[in-house]
C-alpha atoms as a PDB file:
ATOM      1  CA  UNK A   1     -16.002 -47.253 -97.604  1.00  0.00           C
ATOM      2  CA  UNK A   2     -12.384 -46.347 -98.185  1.00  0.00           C
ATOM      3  CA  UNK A   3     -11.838 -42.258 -98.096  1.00  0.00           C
ATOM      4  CA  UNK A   4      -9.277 -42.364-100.987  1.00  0.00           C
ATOM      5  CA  UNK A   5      -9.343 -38.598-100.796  1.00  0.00           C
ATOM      6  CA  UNK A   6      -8.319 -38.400 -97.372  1.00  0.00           C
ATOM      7  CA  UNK A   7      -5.714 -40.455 -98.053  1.00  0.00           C
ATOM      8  CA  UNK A   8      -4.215 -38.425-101.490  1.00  0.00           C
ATOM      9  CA  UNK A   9      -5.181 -34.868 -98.985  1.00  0.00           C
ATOM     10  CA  UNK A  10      -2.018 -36.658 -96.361  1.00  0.00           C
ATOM     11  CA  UNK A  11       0.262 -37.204 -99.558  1.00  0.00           C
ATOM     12  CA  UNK A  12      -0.437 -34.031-101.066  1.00  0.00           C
ATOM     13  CA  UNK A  13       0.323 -31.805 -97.321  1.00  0.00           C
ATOM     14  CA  UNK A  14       3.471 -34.123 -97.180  1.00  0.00           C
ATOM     15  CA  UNK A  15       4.164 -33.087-100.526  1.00  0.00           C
ATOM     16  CA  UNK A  16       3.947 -29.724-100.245  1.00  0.00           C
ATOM     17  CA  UNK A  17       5.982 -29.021 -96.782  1.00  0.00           C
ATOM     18  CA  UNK A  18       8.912 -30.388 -98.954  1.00  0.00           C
ATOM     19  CA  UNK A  19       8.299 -28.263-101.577  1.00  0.00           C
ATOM     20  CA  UNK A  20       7.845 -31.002-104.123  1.00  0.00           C
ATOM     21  CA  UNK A  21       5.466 -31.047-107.419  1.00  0.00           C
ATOM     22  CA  UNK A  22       4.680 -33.969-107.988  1.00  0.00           C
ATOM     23  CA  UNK A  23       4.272 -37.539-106.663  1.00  0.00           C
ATOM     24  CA  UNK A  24       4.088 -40.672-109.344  1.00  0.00           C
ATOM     25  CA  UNK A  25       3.540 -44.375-107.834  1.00  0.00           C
ATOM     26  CA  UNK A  26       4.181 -46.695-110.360  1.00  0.00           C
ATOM     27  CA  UNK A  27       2.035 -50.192-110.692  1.00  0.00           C
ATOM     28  CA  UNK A  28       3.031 -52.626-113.424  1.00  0.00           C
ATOM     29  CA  UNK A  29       4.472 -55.890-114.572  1.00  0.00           C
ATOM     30  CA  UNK A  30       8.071 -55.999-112.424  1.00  0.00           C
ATOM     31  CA  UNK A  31       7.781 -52.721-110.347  1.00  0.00           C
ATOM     32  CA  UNK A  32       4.579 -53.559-108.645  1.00  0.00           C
ATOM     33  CA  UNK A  33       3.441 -51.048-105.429  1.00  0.00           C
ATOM     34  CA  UNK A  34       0.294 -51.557-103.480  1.00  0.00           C
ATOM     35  CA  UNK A  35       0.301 -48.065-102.552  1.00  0.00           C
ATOM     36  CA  UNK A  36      -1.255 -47.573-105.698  1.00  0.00           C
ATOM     37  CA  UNK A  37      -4.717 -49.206-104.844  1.00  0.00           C
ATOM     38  CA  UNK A  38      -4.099 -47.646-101.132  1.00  0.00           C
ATOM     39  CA  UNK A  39      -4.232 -44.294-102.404  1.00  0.00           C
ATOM     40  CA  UNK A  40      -7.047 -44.764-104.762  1.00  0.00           C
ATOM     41  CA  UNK A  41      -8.598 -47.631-105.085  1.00  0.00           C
ATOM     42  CA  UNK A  42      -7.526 -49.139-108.539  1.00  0.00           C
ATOM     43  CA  UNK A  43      -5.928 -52.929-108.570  1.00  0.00           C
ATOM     44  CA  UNK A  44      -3.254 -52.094-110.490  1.00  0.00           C
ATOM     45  CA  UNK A  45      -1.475 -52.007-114.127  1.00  0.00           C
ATOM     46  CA  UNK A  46      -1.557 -48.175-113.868  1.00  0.00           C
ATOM     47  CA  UNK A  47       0.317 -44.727-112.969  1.00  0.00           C
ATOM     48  CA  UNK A  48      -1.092 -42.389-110.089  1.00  0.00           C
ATOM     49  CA  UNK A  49       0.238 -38.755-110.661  1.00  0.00           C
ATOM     50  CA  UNK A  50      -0.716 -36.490-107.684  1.00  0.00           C
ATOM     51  CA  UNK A  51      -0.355 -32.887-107.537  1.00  0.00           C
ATOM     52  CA  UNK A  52      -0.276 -31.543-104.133  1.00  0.00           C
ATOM     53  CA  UNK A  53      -3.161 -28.779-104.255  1.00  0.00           C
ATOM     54  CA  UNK A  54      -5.384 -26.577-102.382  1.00  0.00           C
ATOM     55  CA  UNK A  55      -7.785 -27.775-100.928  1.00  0.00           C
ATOM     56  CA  UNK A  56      -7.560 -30.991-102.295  1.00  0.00           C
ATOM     57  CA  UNK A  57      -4.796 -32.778-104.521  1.00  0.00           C
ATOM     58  CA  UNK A  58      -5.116 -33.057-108.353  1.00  0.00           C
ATOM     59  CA  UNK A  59      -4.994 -36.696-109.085  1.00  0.00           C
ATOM     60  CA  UNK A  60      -4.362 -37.954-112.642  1.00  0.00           C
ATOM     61  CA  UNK A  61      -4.547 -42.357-113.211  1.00  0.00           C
ATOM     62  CA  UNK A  62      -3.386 -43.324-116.684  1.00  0.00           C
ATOM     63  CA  UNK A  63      -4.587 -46.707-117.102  1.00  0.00           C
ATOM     64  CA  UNK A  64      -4.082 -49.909-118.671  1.00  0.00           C
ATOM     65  CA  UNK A  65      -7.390 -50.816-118.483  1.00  0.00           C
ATOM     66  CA  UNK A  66      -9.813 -47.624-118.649  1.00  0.00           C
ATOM     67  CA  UNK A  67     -13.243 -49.724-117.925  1.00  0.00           C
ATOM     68  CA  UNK A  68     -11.945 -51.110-114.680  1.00  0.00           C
ATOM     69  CA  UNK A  69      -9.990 -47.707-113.890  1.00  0.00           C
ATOM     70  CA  UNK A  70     -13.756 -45.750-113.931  1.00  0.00           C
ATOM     71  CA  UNK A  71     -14.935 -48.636-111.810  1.00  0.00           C
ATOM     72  CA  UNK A  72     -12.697 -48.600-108.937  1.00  0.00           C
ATOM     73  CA  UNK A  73     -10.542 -45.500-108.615  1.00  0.00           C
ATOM     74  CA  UNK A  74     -11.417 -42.245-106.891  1.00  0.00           C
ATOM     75  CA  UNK A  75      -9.562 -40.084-108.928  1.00  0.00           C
ATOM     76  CA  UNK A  76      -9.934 -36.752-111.103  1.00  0.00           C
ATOM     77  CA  UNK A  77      -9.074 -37.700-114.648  1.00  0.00           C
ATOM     78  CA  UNK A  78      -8.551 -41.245-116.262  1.00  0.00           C
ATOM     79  CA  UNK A  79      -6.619 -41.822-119.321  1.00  0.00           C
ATOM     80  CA  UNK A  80      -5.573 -44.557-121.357  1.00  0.00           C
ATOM     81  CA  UNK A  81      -2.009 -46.031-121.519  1.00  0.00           C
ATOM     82  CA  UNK A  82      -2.130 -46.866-124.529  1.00  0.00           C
ATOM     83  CA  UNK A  83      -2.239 -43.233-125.398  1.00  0.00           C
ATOM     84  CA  UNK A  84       1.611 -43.115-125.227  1.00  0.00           C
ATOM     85  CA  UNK A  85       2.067 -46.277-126.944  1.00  0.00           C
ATOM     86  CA  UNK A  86       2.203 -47.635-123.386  1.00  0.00           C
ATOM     87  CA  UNK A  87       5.562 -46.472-122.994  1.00  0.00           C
ATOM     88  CA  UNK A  88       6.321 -45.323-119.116  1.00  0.00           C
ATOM     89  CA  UNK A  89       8.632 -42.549-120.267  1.00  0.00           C
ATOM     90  CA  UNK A  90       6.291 -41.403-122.888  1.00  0.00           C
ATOM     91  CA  UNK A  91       3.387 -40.938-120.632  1.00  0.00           C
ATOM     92  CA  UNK A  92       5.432 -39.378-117.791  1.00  0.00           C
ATOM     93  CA  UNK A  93       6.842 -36.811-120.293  1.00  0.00           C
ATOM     94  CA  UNK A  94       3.624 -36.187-121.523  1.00  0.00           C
ATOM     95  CA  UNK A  95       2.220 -35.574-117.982  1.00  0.00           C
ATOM     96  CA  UNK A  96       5.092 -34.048-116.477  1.00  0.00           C
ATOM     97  CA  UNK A  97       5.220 -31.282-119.229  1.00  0.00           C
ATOM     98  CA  UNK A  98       1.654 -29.980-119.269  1.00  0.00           C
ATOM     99  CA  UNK A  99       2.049 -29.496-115.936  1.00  0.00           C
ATOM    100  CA  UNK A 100       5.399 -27.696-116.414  1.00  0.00           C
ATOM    101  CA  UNK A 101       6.359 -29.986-113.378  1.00  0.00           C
ATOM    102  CA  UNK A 102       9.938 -30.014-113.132  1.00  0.00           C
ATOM    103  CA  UNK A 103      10.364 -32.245-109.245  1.00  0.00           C
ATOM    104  CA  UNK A 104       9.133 -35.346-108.964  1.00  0.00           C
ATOM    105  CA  UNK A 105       8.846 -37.971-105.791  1.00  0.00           C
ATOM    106  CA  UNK A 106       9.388 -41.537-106.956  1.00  0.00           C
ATOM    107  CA  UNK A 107       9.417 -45.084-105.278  1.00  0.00           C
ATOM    108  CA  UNK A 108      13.084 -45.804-104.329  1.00  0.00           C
ATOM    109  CA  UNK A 109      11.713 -49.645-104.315  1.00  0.00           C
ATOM    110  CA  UNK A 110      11.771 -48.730-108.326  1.00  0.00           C
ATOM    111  CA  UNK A 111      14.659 -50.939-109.871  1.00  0.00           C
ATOM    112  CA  UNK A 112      17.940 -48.520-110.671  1.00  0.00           C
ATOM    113  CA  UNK A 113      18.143 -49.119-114.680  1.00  0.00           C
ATOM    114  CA  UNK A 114      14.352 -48.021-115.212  1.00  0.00           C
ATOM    115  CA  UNK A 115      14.613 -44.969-113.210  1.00  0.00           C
ATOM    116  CA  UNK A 116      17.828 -44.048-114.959  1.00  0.00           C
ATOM    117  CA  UNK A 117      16.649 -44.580-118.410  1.00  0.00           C
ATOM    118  CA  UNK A 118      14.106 -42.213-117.014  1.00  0.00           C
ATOM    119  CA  UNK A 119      16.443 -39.515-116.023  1.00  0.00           C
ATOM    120  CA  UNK A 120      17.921 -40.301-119.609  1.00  0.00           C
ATOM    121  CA  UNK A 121      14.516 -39.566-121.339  1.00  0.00           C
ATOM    122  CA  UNK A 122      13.590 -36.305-119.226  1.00  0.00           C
ATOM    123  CA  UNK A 123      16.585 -34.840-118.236  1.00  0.00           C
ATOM    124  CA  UNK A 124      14.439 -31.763-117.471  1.00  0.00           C
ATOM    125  CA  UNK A 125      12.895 -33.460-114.597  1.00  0.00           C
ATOM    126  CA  UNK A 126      14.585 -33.814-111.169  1.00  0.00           C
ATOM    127  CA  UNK A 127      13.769 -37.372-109.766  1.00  0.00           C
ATOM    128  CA  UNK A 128      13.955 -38.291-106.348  1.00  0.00           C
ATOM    129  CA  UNK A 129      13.779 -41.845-105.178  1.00  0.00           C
ATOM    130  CA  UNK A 130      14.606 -41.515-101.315  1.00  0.00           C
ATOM    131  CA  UNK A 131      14.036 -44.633 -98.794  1.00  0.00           C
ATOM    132  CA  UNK A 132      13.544 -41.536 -96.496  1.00  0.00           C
ATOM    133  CA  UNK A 133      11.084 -40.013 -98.674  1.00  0.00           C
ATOM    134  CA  UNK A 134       7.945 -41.429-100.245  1.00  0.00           C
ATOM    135  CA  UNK A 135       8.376 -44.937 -99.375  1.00  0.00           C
ATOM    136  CA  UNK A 136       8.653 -43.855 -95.712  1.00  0.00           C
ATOM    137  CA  UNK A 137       5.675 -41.865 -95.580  1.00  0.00           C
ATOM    138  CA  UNK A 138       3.261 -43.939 -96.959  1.00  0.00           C
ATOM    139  CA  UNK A 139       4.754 -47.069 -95.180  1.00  0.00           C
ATOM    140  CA  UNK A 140       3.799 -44.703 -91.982  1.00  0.00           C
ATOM    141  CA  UNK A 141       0.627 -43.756 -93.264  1.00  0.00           C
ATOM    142  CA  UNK A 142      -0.337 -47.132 -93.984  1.00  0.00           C
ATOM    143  CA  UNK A 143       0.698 -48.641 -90.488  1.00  0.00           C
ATOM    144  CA  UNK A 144      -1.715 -46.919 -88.731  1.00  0.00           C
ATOM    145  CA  UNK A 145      -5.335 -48.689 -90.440  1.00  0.00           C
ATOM    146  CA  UNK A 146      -8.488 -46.543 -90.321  1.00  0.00           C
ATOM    147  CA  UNK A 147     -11.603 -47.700 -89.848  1.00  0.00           C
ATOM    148  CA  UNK A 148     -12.269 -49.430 -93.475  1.00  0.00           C
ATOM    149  CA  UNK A 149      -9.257 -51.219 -93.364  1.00  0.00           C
ATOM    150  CA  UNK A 150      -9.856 -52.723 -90.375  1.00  0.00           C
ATOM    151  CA  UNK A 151     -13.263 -53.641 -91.148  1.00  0.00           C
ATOM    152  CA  UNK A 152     -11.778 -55.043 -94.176  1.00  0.00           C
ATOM    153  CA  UNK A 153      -8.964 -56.869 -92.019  1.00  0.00           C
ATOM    154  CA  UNK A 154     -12.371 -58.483 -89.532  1.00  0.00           C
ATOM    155  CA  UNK A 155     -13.827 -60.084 -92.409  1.00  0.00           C
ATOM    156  CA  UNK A 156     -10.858 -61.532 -93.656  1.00  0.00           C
ATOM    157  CA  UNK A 157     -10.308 -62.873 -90.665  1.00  0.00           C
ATOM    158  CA  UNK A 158     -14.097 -64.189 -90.037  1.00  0.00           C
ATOM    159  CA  UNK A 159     -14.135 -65.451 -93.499  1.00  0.00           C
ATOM    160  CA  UNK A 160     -10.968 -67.871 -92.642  1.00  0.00           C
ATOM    161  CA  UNK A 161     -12.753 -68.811 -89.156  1.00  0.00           C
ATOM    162  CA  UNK A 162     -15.268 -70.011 -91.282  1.00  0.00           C
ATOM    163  CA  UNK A 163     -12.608 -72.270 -93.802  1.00  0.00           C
ATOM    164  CA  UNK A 164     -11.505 -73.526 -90.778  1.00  0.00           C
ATOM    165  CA  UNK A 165     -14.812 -74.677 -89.557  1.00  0.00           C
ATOM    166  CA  UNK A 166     -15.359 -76.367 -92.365  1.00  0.00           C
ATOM    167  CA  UNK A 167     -12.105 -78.101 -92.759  1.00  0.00           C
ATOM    168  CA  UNK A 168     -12.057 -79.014 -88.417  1.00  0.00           C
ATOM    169  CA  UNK A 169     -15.668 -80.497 -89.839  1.00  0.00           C
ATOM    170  CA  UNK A 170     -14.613 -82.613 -92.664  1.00  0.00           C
ATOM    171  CA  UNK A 171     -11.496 -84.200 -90.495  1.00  0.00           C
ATOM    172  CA  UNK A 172     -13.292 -84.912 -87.744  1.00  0.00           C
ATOM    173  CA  UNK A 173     -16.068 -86.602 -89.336  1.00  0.00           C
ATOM    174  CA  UNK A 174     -13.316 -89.369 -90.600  1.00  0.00           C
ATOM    175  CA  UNK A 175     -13.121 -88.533 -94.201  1.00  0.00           C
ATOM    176  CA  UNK A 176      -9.640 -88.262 -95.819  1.00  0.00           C
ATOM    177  CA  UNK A 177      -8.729 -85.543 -98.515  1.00  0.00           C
ATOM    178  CA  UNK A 178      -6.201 -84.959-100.480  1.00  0.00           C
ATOM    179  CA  UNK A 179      -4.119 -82.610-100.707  1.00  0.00           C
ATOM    180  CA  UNK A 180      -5.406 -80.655-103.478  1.00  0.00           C
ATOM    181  CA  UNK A 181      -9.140 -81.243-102.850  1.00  0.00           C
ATOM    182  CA  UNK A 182      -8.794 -79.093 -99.241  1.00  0.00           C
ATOM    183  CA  UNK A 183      -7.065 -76.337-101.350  1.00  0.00           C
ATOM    184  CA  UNK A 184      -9.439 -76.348-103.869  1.00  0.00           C
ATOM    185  CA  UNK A 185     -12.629 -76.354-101.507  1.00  0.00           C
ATOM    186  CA  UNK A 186     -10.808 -73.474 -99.640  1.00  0.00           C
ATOM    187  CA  UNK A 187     -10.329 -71.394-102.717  1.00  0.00           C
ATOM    188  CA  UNK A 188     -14.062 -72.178-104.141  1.00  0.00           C
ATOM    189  CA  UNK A 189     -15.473 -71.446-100.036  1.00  0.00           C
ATOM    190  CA  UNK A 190     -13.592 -68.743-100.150  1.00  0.00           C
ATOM    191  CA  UNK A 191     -14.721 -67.091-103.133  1.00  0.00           C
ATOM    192  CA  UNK A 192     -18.558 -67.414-102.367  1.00  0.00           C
ATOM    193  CA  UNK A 193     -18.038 -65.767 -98.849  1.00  0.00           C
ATOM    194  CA  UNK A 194     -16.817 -62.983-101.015  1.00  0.00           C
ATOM    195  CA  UNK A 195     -13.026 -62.783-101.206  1.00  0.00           C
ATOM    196  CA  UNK A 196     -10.469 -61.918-103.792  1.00  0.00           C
ATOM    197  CA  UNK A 197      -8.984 -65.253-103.849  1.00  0.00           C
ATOM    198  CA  UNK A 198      -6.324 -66.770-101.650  1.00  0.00           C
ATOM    199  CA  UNK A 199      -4.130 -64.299-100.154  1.00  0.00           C
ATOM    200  CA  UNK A 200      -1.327 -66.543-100.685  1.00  0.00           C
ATOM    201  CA  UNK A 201      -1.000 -70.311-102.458  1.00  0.00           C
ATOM    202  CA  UNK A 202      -2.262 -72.429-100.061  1.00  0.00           C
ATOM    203  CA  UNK A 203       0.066 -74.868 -98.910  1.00  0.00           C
ATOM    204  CA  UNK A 204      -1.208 -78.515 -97.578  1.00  0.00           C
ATOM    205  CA  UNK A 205       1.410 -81.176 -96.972  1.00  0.00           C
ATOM    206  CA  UNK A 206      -0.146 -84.583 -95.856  1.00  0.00           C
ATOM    207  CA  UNK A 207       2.491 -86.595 -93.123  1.00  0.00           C
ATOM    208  CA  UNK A 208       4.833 -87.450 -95.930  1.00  0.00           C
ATOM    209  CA  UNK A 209       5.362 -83.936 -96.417  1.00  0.00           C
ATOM    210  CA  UNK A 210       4.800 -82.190 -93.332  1.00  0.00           C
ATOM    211  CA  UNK A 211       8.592 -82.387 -92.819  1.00  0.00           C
ATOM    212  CA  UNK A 212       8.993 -78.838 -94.484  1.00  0.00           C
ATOM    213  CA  UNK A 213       8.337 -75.608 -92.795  1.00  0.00           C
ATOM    214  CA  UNK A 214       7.264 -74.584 -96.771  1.00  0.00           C
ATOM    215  CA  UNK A 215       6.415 -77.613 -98.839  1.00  0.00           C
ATOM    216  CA  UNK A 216       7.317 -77.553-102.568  1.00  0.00           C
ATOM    217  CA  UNK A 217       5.116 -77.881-104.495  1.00  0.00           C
ATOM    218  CA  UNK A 218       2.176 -76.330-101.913  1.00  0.00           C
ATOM    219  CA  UNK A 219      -0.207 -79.009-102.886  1.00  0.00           C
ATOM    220  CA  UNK A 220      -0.169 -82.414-104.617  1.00  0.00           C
ATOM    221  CA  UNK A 221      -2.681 -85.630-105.233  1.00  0.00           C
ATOM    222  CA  UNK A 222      -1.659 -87.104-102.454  1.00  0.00           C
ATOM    223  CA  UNK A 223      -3.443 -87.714 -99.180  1.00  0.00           C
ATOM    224  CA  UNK A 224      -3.823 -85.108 -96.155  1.00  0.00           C
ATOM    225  CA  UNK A 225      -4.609 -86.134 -92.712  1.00  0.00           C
ATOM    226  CA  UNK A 226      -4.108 -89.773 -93.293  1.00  0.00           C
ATOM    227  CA  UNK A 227      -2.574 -91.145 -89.861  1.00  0.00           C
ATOM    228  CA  UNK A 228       0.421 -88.968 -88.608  1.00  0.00           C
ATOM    229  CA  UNK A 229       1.091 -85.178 -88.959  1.00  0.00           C
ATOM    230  CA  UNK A 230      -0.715 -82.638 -91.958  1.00  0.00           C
ATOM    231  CA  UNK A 231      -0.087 -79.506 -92.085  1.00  0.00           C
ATOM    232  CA  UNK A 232      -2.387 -76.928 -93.592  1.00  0.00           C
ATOM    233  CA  UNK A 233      -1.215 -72.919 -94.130  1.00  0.00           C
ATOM    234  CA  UNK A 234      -3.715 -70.337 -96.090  1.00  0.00           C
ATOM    235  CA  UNK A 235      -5.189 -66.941 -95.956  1.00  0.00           C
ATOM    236  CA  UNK A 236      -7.740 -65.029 -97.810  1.00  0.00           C
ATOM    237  CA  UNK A 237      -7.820 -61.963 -99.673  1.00  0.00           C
ATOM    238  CA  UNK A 238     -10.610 -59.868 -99.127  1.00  0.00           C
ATOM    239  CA  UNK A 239     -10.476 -56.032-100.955  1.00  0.00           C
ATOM    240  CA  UNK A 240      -6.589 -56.179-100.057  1.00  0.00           C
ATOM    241  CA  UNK A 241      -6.840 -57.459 -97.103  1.00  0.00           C
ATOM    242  CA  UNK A 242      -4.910 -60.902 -95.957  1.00  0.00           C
ATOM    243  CA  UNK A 243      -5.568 -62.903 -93.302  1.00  0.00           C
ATOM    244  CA  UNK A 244      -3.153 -66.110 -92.448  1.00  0.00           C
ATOM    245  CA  UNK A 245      -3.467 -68.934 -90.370  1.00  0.00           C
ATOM    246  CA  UNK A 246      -1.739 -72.153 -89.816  1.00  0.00           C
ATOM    247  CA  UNK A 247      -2.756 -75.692 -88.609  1.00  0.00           C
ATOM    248  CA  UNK A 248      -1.671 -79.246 -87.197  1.00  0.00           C
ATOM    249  CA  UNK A 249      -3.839 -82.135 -87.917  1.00  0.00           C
ATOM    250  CA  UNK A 250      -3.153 -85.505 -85.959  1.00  0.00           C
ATOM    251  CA  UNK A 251      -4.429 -89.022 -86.765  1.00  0.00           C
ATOM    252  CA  UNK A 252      -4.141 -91.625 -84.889  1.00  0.00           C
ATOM    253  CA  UNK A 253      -2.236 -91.563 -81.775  1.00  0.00           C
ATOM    254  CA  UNK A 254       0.415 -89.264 -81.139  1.00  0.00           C
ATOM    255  CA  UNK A 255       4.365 -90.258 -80.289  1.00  0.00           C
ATOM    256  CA  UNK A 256       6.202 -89.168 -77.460  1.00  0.00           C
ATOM    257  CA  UNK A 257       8.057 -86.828 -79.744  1.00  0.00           C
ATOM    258  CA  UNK A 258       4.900 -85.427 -81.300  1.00  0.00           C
ATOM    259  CA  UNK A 259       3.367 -85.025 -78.088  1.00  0.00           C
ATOM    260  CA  UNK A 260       6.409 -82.757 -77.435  1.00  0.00           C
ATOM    261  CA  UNK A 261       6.388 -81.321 -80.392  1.00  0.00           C
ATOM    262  CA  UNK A 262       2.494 -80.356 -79.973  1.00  0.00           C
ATOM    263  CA  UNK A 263       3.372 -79.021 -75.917  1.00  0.00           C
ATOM    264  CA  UNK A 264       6.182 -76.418 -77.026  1.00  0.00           C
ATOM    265  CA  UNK A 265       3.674 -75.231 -79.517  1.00  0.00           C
ATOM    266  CA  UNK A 266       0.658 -74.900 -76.840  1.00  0.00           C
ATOM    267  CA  UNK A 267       3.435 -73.704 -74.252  1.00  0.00           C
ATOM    268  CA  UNK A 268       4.776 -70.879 -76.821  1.00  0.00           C
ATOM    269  CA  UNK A 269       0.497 -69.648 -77.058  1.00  0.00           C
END
């Protein structure tokens, strides 16, 4: 289990030795921030406001989706978005002013015209978007993985030993794929070993393909592992979590300059 609160109890002593008020990570549509479901477990389309307290912090999600919200996140009080016409300015004025909070801590990541249309809107309010500041503390908090996120890290990482199992088994055993039928039976094996999805589009390029370091597009009808060179890159998702892992298929014999190719590899391991 995640300890959300342990997490928010770090943010809210940072907080405080700077003297600040408030922190507000922001989770939507063009300013995404996976801090957000760090420090409390929600998936996103959201705002976290956290007030550093004693002995705990005072957490506050507003929500575009409420169900999900009272789900997932280990917070004090949920509200709606759509209570301020789901209007970012709106809600943080709302927020910020029953609270009387007057400093706020804001992702410098944020783009420049929203956060000035938000100094615009609350003038009252004194926002600081640092790369030294928020962004830097939780990029050190989150460096250092505790226990759940590294249990959570393991079974991503067992669940794609387990794709690749099943894909070394279905090359070996002589049967051609395409392209899009490996990515498709890694998604849907994913997916029943529990995962999220695909931590990233899987990309398959057969030997016509396997030219690119990043084919475009990542899969198509045609064939994979016919005779020559495939290439097959993936990961999986699991709570968060991505794994990724990349291989070489060969059929058929191998050229001089593949046999190179597959000794620089082995050499560089």
């Amino acid at each position: 289990m995640h300890d959300y609160r342990a997490r928010q109890r770090r943010l809210s002593q940072w907080l405080a030795s700077r003297g600040g008020e408030a922190a507000v990570v922001i989770d939507f549509e063009g300013t995404r921030d996976r801090c957000l479901r760090y420090l409390c477990g929600h998936v996103g389309d959201a705002l976290l406001f956290l007030f550093p307290g004693r002995p705990a912090a005072d957490t506050l999600l507003v929500a575009w989706d409420v169900a999900l919200a009272e789900r997932l996140a280990a917070v004090d009080r949920i509200l709606p978005y759509e209570q301020y016409d789901r209007r970012l300015s709106r809600a943080l004025q709302a927020v910020l002013s029953e609270r009387g909070t007057r400093s706020v801590q804001l992702s410098a990541r944020l783009p420049f015209a929203l956060v000035e249309n938000l100094r615009a809107a609350l003038p009252e309010v004194n926002f600081t978007c640092r790369e030294d500041g928020l962004d830097s503390f939780l990029a050190g908090q989150r460096a250092v993985k505790d226990a759940a996120e590294i249990a959570c890290l393991r079974r991503a990482c067992q669940i794609t030993n387990e794709l690749l199992a099943l894909v070394e088994e279905r090359l070996k055993g002589g049967r051609e794929a395409s392209e899009v039928d490996l990515a498709l039976l890694l998604e849907r094996e994913a997916r029943l070993r529990g995962a999220e999805g695909m931590s990233f589009a899987t990309l398959a390029a057969g030997p016509r393909r396997s030219f690119a370091v990043h084919c475009h597009p990542p899969v198509t009808a045609g064939p994979f592992a016919s005779a020559g060179l495939s290439i097959l890159d993936f990961g999986v998702s699991y709570e968060g979590y991505a794994s990724d892992v990349t291989l070489t298929a060969l059929r058929g014999a191998s050229s001089t300059a593949q046999r190179a190719m597959r000794q620089a590899v082995e050499d560089a391991y």
